[in-house]
Structures are given as C-alpha cells and as structure tokens.
Protein backbone atom coordinates (compact mmCIF):
# COMPACT_ATOMS: atom_id res chain seq x y z
CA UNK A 1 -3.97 -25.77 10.63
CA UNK A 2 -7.30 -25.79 8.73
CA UNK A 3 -9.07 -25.56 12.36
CA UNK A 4 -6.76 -22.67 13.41
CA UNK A 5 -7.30 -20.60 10.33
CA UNK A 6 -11.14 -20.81 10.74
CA UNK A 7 -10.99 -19.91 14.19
CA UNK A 8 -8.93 -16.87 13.19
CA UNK A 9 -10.75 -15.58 10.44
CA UNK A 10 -13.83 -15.87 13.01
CA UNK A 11 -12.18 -13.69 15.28
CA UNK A 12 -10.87 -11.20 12.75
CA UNK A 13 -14.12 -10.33 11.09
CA UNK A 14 -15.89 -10.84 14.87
CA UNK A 15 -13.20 -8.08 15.77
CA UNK A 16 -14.22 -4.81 16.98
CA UNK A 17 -10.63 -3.08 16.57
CA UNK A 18 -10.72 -4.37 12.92
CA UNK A 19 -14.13 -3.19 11.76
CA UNK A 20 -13.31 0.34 13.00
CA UNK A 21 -9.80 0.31 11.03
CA UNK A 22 -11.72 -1.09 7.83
CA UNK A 23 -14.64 1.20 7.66
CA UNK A 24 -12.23 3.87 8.48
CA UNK A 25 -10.33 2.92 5.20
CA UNK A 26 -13.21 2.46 3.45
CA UNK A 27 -14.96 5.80 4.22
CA UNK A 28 -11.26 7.43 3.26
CA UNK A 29 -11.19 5.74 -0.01
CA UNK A 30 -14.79 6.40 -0.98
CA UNK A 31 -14.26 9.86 -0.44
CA UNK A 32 -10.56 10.23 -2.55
CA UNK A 33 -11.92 8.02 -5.49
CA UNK A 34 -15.71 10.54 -5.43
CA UNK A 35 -13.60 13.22 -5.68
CA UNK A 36 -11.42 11.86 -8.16
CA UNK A 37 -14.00 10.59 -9.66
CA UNK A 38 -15.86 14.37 -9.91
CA UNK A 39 -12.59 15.82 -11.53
CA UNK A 40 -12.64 12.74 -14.40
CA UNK A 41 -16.05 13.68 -15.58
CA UNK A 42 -15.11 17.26 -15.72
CA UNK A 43 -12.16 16.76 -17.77
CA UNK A 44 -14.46 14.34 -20.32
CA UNK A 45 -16.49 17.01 -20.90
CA UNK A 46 -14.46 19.65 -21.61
CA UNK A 47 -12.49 17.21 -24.06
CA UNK A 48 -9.48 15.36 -23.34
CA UNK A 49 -10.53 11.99 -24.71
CA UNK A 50 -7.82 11.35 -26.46
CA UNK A 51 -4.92 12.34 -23.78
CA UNK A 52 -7.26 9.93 -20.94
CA UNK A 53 -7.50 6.83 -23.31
CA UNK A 54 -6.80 3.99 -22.07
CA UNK A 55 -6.11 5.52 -18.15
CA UNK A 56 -9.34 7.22 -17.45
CA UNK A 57 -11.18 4.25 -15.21
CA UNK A 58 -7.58 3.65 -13.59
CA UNK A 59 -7.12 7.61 -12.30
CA UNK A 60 -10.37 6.78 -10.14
CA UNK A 61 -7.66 5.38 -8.09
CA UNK A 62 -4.47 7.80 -8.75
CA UNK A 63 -6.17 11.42 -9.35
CA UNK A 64 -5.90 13.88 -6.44
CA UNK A 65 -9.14 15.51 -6.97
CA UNK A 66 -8.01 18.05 -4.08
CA UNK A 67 -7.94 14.77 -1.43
CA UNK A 68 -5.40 12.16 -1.04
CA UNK A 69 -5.37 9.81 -4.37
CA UNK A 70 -6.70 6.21 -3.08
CA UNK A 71 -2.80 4.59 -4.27
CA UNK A 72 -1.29 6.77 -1.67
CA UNK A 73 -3.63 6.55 1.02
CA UNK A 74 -3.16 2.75 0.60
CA UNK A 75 0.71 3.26 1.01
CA UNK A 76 0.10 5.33 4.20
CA UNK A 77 -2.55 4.02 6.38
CA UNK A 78 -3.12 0.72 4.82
CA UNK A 79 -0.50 -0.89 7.21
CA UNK A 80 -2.93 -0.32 9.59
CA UNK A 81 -4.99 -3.32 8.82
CA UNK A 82 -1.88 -5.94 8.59
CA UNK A 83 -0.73 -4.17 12.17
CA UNK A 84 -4.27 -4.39 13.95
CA UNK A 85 -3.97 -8.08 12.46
CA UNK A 86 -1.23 -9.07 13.76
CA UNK A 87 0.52 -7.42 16.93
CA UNK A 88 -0.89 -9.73 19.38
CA UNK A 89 -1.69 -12.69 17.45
CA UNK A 90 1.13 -14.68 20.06
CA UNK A 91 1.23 -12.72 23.33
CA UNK A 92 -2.47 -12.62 23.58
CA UNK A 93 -2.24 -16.79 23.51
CA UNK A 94 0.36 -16.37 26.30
CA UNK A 95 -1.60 -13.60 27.98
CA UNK A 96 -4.60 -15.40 28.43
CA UNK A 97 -2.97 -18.80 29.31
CA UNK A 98 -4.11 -20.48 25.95
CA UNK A 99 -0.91 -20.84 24.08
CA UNK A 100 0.33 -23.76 25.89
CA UNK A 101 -3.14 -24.99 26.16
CA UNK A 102 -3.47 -25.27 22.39
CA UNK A 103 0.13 -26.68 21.48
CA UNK A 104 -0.55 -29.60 24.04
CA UNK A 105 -3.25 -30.70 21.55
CA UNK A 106 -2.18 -32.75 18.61
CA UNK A 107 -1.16 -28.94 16.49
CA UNK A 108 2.53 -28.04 16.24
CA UNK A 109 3.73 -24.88 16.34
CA UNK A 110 4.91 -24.33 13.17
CA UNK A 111 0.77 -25.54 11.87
CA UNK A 112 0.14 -22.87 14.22
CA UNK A 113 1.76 -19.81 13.32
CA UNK A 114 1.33 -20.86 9.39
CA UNK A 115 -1.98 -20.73 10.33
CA UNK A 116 -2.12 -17.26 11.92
CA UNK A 117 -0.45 -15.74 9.05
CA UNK A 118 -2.74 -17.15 6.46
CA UNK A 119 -5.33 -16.36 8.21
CA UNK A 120 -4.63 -12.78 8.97
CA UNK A 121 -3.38 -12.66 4.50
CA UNK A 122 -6.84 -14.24 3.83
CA UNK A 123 -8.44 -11.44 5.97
CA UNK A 124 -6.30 -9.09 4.38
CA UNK A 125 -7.11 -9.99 0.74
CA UNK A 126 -10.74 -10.50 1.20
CA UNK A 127 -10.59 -6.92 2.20
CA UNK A 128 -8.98 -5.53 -0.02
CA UNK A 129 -10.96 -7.35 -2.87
CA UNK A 130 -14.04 -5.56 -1.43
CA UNK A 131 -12.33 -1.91 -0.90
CA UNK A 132 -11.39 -2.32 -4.97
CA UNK A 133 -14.63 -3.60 -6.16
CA UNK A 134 -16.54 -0.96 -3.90
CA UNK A 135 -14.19 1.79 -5.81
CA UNK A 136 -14.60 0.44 -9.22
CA UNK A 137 -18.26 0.77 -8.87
CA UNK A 138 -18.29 4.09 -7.44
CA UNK A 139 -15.89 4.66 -10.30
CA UNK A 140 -18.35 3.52 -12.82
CA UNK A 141 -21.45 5.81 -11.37
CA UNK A 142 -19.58 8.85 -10.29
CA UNK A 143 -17.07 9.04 -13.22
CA UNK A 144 -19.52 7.15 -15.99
CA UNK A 145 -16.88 5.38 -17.48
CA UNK A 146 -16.16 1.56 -18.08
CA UNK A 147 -12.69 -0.09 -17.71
CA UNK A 148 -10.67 -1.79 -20.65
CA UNK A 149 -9.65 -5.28 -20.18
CA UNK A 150 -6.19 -4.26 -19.78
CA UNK A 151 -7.15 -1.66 -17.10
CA UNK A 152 -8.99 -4.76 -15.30
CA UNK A 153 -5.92 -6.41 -15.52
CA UNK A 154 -3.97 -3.65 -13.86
CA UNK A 155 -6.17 -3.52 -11.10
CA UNK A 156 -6.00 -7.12 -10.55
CA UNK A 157 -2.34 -6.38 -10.53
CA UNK A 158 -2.35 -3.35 -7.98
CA UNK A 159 -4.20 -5.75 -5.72
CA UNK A 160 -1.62 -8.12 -5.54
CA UNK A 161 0.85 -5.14 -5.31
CA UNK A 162 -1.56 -4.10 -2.34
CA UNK A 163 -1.82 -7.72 -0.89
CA UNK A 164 2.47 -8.34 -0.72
CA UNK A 165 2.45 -4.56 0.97
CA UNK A 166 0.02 -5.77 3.70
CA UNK A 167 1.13 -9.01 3.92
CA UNK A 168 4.83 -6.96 4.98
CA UNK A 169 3.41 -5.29 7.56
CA UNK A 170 1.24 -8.10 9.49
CA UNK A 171 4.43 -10.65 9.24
CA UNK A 172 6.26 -7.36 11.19
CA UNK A 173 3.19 -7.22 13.37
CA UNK A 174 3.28 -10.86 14.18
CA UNK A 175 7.19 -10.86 14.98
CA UNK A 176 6.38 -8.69 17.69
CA UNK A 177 4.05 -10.38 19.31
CA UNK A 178 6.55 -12.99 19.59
CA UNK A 179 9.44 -11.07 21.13
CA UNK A 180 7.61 -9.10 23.20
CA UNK A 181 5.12 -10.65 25.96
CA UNK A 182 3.21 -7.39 26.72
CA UNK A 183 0.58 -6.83 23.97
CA UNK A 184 1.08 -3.07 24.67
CA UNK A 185 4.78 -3.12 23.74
CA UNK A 186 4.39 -4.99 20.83
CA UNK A 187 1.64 -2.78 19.76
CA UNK A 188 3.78 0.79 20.34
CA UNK A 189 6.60 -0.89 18.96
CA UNK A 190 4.50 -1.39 15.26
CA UNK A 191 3.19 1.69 15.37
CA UNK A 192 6.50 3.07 15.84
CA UNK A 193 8.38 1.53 13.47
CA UNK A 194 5.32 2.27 10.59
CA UNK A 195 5.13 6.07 11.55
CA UNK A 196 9.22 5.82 10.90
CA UNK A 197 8.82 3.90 7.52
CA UNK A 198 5.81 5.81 6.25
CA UNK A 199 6.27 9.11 7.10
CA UNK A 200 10.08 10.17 8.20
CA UNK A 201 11.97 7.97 5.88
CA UNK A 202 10.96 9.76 2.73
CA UNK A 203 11.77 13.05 4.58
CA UNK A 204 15.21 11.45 5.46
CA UNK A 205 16.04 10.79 2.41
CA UNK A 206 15.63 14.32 0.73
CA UNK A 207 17.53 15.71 3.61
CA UNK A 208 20.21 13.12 2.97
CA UNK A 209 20.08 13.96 -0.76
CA UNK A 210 20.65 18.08 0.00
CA UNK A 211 23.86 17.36 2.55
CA UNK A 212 25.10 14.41 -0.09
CA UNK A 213 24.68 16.59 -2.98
CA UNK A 214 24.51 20.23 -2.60
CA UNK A 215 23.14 22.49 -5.37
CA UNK A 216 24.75 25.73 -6.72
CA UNK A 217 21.98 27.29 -7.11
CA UNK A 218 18.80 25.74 -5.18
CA UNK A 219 16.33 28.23 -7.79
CA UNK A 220 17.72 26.43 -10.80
CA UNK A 221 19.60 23.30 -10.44
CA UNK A 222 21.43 21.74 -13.00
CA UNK A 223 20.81 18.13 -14.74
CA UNK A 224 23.64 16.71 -12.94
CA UNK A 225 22.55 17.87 -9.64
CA UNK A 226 18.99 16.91 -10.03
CA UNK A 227 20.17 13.38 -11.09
CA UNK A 228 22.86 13.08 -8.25
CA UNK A 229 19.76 13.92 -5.75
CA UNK A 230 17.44 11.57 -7.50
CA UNK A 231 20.08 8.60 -6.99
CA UNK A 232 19.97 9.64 -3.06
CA UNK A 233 16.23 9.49 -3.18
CA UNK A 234 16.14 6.55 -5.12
CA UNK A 235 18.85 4.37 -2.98
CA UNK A 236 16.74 5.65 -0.05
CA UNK A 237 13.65 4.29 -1.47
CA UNK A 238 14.73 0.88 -2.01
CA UNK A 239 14.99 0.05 1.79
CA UNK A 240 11.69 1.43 2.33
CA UNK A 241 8.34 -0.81 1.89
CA UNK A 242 6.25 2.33 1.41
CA UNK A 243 8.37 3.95 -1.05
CA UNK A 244 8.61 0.90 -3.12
CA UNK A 245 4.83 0.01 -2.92
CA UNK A 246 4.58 4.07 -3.95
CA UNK A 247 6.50 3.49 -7.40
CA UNK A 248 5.29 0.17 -8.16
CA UNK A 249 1.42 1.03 -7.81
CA UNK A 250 2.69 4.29 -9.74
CA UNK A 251 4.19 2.72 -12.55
CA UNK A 252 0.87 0.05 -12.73
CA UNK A 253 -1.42 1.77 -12.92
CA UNK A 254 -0.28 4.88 -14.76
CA UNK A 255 0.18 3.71 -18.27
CA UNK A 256 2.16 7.26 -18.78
CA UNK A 257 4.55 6.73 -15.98
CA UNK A 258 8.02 5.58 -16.90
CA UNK A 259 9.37 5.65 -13.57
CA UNK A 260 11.14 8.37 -14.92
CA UNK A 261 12.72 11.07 -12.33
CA UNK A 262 12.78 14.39 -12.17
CA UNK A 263 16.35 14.98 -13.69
CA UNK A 264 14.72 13.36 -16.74
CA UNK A 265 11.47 15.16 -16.99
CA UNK A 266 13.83 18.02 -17.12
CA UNK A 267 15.99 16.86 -20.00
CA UNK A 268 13.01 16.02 -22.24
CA UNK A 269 11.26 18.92 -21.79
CA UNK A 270 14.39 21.20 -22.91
CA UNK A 271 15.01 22.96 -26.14
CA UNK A 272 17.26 20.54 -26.99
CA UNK A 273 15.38 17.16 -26.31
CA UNK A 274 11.60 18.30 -27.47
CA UNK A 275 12.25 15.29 -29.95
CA UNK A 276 12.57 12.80 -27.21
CA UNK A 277 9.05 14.29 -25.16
CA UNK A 278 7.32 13.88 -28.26
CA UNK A 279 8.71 9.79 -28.23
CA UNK A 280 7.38 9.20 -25.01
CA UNK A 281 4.49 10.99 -25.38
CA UNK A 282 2.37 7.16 -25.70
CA UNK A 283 1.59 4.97 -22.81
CA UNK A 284 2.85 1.74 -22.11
CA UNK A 285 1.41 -1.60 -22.45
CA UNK A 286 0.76 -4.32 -19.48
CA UNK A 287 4.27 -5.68 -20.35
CA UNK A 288 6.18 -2.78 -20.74
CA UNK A 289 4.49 -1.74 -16.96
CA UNK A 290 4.94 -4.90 -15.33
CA UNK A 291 8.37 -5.14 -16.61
CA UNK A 292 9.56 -1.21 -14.94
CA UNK A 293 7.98 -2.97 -11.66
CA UNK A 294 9.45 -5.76 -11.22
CA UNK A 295 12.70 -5.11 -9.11
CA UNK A 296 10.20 -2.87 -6.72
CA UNK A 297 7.92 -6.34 -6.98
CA UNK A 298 10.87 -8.36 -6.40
CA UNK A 299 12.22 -6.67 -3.46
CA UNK A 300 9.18 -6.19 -1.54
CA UNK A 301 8.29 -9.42 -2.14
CA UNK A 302 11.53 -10.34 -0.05
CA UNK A 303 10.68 -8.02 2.67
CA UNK A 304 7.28 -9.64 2.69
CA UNK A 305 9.22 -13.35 2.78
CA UNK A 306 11.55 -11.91 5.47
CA UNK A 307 9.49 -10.79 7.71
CA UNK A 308 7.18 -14.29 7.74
CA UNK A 309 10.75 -16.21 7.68
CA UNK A 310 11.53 -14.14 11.17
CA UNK A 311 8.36 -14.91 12.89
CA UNK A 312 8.97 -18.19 11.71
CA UNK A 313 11.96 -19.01 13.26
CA UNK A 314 11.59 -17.09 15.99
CA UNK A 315 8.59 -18.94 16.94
CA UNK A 316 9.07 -22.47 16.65
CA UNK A 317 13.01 -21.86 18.25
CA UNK A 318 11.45 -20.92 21.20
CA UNK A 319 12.01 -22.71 24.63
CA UNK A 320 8.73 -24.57 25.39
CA UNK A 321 9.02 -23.08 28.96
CA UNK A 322 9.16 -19.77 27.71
CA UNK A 323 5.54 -20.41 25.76
C-alpha cells in the first residue's frame, strides 16, 4: 500500500489537470482574502477595535470585501480538487490495461484502493495546508494584523472542517470510477451530481420552504412563518454536504455566529426582546463553537465515511473478470 500511495501522490502533483484546478483556487482565494483583507484595515482605522476583537485575523477568511468570502468559495468550487482526484482513479487502471496487471502482483485490492484514497486525502490536505498558510500570510501583510492563539486554533479547525468536505467529494469521485468503465461518464456524472449539490439544492430548498409554508404577507412575515421556513431550509440543509460544510465553517470561525436563523435575529432585535440582543451581544469561546458544530461535524463526517465505505465494497466485491 505504501508503494501505491507514493506512486499516486507522484502522479497527483506530476498532474497537469490538478495544477490548473489548484492555482485556479489559489489565485481565487488570494484575491477574496486581498480584498477582504483591504476592507479589515479600513474598518481598524476608522475604529471598531473593540466590536473586531478577537475575529479580526479570522474575517480574512469570511469578509466579502465586494468578492466571494474565501469560506464560501471553499464550499463551492473546492470539490473540484477531491473530483479531479478521484473520477478515474479505477477506470483509468482498466482503461489502460494496468489494473489487472497490478493486482496479479503480491497487492490486494482492498491495499489498493486504501491506497488511492489516502493518497488522493494526503494530496488533498497538503493542499489545503498551503492555500491556508498562503492566506494567513497575505492576511498578516495586507490586513497588518496578528492572530490569537485561539483564532490559530480555529483555523486549524476549519482545515479539518475543509479536509472531511474534500475528502466527501473524492470518495464520490472514486465510486464512480468504479461503476462506470468510461472515464468520461464517470467524470460528467461528478460534475453533475456537484453542480446539483452545490448550487440547485439550496435553491430547492427555499422553493420548498415558500410552497410548504406560505406567508401572509411576503413584505412582512411573521415570527412563526419565518421559523416554519427556516425549519424547511434547515431539514434541507442537513442532506446537503455543502450546506453543512457552509454552517459549520460559519459557526468556526465566526466567534459571533450562533447558528442562529433568521426567525431569531428577528425576535431579538424587537421592542420587546432588546434585552436578549444585548445578552448575545459577546462572542463565543472555542468550546462553545465547536460544541454548535458538532452535529454538522458529525454528519458530514458520515457522508465522508459513506462514501469511502461504497467504493469500498464496491471495489473489492467485484468479479475478477470484470477488472
């Protein structure tokens, strides 16, 4: 297996498609987390020190700064990399008559798709290590600030976060290159099924939450309504990698964010609740974060497991005629 993963890191970082993909997430990044970067020295000199502390170095990576912020570009286009990993890491083999070559050597199957998908995770980490460190340090010239140990910490969280969401992603890659023989098919069928999770689910699910739970008045819904569609959007969520890697990074990295929705951010900024917006006016500690994230964590974590399981099975359960 050892033998396998070196040959496949080799080929990875030898890989043409791969290069593009990663300097075209790079480049991306760079530019979201300068221009967020731009904004967070603005702000710090007009004041604001107080309101920022303890988040300023972390909204290098969640500030819009008129761009995409870095934590959503991530969630969009960083399936890229785990899909350009992984959709022909089998039919290739089989394509180019080396499959059955290499399982007729002392390696069993099951060494050698283990080794496939640590190597592509290995890739995949060593990446993303690099994209974070690059950003930190443009953070730290562009924006001129340093980060707390507990923002460090939170970072080193996020790329974990970032790692499992990846890791999702090539595992789906990789089961497709198993099922399907053509590398083409396998290929479209990755890219459709990201362009589904990514970008039509979360439309699908505020459509679902309008026909499930129809407002009154659509200029000024009430509580209930507002936290009737937030339930929708929320269910709909839970099924979706993206969305969940969307809250969880959210929550991280965002000592403010509560996870809250929008039906609350309505109640506590009422009249009537003013007492509770001035509660929850502090940020949260590590804890307190990590502990809102955990069932996101959790479940992705078991799409993640799934999706290796799958290729898995599928793999080493297949006739040795048909490899």
């Amino acid at each position: 297996m050892k033998a396998i993963i070196r040959k496949e890191l080799a080929d990875h970082f030898s890989s043409t498609r791969f290069l593009i993909i990663v300097s075209l997430l790079f480049m991306i990044s760079f530019l979201g987390a300068h221009l967020a970067s731009q904004g967070i020295r603005e702000v710090l000199k007009v004041g604001g020190h107080e309101y920022l502390a303890g988040r300023v170095f972390l909204m290098i990576f969640t500030a819009t700064g008129g761009f995409f912020p870095v934590t959503v570009f991530l969630a969009l286009f960083g399936p890229l990399m785990g899909l350009v990993l992984g959709f022909d890491a089998i039919n290739r083999e089989r394509a180019q008559g080396t499959l059955s070559k290499i399982l007729s050597q002392p390696i069993y199957r099951d060494e050698l798709i283990l080794g496939k998908y640590l190597a592509g995770l290995i890739t995949v980490a060593i990446t993303l290590s690099a994209l974070l460190i690059l950003l930190a340090a443009l953070g730290l010239i562009g924006a001129g600030v340093t980060p707390t140990p507990e923002e460090g910490l939170r970072l080193l969280g996020f790329w974990f976060l970032s790692l499992v969401y990846v890791g999702f992603w090539l595992g789906l890659a990789i089961v497709f290159s198993i099922i399907f023989r053509s590398v083409a098919t396998s290929a479209l069928a990755s890219a459709a099924l990201w362009i589904m999770i990514a970008f039509f689910l979360p439309v699908l699910g505020q459509a679902l939450a309008q026909v499930v739970t129809p407002t009154l008045d659509a200029q000024r819904p009430t509580y209930q309504e507002l936290a009737d569609r937030d339930l929708v959007n929320q269910v709909v969520s839970k099924v979706s990698p993206t969305g969940l890697f969307s809250q969880a990074s959210q929550v991280l990295l965002d000592p403010t964010n509560r996870g809250s929705s929008q039906a609350f951010q309505m109640a506590v900024s009422s009249r009537v609740n003013r007492l509770l917006l001035n509660h929850f006016q502090g940020g949260l500690s590590l804890g307190q974060s990590l502990a809102l994230m955990v069932p996101e964590l959790l479940i992705l974590f078991g799409f993640t497991l799934a999706t290796f399981i799958a290729a898995y099975l599928t793999f080493v359960r297949q006739e040795v005629r048909s490899i």
